[in-house]
N, C-alpha and C. Protein backbone atom coordinates (compact mmCIF):
# COMPACT_ATOMS: atom_id res chain seq x y z
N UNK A 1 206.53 69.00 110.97
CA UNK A 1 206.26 68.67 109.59
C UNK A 1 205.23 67.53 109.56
N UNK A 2 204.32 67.40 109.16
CA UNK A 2 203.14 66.80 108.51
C UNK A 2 203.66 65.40 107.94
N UNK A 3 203.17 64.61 108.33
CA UNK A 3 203.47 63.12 106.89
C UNK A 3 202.04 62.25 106.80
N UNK A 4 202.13 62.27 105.23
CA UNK A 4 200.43 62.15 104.73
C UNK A 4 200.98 60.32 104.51
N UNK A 5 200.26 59.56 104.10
CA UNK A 5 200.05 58.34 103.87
C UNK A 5 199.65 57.92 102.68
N UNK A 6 200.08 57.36 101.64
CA UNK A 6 199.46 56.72 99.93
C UNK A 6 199.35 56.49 99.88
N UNK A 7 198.30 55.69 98.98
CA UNK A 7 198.62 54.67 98.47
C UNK A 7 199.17 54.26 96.63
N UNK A 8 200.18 53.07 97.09
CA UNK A 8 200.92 53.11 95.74
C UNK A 8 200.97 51.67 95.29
N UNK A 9 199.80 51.27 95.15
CA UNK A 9 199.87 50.26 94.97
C UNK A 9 199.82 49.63 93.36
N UNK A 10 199.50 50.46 92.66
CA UNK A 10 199.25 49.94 91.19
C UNK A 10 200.89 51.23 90.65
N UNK A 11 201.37 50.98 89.99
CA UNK A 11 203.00 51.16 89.66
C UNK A 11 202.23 52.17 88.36
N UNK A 12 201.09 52.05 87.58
CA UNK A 12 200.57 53.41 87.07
C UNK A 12 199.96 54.33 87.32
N UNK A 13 199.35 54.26 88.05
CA UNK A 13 198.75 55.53 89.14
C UNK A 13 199.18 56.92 89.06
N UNK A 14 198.54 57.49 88.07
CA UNK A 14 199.02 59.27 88.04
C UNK A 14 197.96 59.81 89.29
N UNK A 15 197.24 59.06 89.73
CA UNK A 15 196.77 59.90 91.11
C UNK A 15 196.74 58.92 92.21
N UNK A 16 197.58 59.79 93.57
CA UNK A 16 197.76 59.46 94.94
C UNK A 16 196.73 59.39 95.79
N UNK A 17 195.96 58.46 96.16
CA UNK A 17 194.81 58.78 96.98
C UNK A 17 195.32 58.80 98.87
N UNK A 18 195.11 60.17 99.29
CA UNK A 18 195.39 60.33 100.89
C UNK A 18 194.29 59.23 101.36
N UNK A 19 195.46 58.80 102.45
CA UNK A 19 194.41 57.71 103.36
C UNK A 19 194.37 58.43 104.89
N UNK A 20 195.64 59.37 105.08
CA UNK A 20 195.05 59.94 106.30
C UNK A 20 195.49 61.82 106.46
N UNK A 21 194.64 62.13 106.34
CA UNK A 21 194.97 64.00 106.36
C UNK A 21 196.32 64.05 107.49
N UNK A 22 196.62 65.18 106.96
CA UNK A 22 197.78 65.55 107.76
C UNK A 22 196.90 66.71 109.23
N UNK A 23 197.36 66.95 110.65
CA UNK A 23 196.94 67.57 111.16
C UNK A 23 196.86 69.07 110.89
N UNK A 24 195.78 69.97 111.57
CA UNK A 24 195.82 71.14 111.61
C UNK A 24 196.97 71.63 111.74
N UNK A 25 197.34 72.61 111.48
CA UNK A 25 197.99 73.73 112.20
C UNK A 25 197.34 74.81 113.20
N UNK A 26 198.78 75.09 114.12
CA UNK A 26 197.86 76.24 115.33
C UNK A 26 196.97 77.19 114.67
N UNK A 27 197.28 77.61 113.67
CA UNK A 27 196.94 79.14 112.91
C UNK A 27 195.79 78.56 112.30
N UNK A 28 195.60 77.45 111.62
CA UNK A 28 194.28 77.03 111.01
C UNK A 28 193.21 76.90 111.93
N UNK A 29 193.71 76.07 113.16
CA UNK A 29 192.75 75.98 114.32
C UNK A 29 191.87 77.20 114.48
N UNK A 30 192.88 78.73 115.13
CA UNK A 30 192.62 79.72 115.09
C UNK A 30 191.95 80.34 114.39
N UNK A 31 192.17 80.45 113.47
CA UNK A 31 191.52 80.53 112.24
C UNK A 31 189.71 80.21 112.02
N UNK A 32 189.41 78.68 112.31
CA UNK A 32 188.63 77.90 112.14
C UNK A 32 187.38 78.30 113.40
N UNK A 33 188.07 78.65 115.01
CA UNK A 33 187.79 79.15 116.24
C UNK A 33 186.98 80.59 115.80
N UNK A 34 187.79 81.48 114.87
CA UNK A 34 187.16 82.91 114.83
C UNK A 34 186.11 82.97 114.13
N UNK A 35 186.11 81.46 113.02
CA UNK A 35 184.72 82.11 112.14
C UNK A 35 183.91 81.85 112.96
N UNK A 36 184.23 80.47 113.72
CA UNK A 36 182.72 79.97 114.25
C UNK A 36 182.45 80.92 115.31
N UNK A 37 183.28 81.45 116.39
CA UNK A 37 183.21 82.95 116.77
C UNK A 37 182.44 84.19 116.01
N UNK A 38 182.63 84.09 115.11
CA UNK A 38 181.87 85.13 114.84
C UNK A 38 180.51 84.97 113.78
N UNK A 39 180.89 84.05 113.35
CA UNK A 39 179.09 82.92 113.04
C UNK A 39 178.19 83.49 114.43
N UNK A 40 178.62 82.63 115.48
CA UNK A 40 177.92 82.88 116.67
C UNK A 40 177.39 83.95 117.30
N UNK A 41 178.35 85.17 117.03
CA UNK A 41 177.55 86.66 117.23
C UNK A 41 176.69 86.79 115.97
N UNK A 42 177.09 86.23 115.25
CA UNK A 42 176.07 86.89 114.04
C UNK A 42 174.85 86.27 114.41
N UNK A 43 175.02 85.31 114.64
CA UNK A 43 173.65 84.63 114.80
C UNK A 43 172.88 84.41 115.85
N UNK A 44 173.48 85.15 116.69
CA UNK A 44 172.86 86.05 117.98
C UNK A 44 171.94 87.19 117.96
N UNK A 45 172.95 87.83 117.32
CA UNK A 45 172.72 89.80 116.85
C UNK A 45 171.83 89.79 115.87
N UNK A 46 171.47 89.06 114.71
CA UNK A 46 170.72 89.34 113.89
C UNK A 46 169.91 89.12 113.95
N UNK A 47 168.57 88.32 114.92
CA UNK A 47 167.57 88.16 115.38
C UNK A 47 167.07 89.52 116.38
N UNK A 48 168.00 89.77 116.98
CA UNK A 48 167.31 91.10 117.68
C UNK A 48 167.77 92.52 116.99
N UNK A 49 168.53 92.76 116.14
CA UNK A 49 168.58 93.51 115.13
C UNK A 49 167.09 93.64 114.00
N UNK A 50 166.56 92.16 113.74
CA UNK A 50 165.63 92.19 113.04
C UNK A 50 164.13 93.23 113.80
N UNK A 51 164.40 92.45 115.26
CA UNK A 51 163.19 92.59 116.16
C UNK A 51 163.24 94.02 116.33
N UNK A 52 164.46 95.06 116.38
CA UNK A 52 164.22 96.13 116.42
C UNK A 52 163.68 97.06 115.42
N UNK A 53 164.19 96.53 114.08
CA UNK A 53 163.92 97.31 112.66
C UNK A 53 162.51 96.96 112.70
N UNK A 54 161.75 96.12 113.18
CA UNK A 54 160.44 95.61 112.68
C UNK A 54 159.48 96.26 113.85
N UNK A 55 159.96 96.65 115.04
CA UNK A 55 159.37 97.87 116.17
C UNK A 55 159.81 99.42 115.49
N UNK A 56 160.57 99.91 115.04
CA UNK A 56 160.82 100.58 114.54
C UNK A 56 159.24 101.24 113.46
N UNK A 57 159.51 100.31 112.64
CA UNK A 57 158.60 100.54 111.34
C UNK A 57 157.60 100.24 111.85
N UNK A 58 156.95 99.43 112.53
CA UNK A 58 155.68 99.32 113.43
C UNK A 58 155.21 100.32 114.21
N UNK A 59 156.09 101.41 114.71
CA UNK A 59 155.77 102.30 115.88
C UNK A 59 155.66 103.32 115.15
């Protein structure tokens, strides 16, 4: 279980300001791992995807 930090210092305060995030979770990590995973093929693949469509129409 997570425990975030407040501050409560003024006794009217309808808003809590976090002073320190709570950690990831495994699944968010994961999560976070696949986009940039697959950011990374994309942004691999779509440069020579381009290079082919543009030999293509050239030839």
């Amino acid at each position: 279980m997570a425990v975030r930090i407040f501050e409560v210092t003024e006794t009217e305060s309808t808003r809590l300001t976090v002073l320190e995030l709570a950690p990831l979770r495994r699944q968010d990590l994961r999560r976070s791992k696949q986009r940039y995973a697959a950011l990374g093929v994309l942004c691999l693949t779509l440069p020579f995807a381009a290079a082919l469509f543009v030999l293509g129409v050239a030839h």
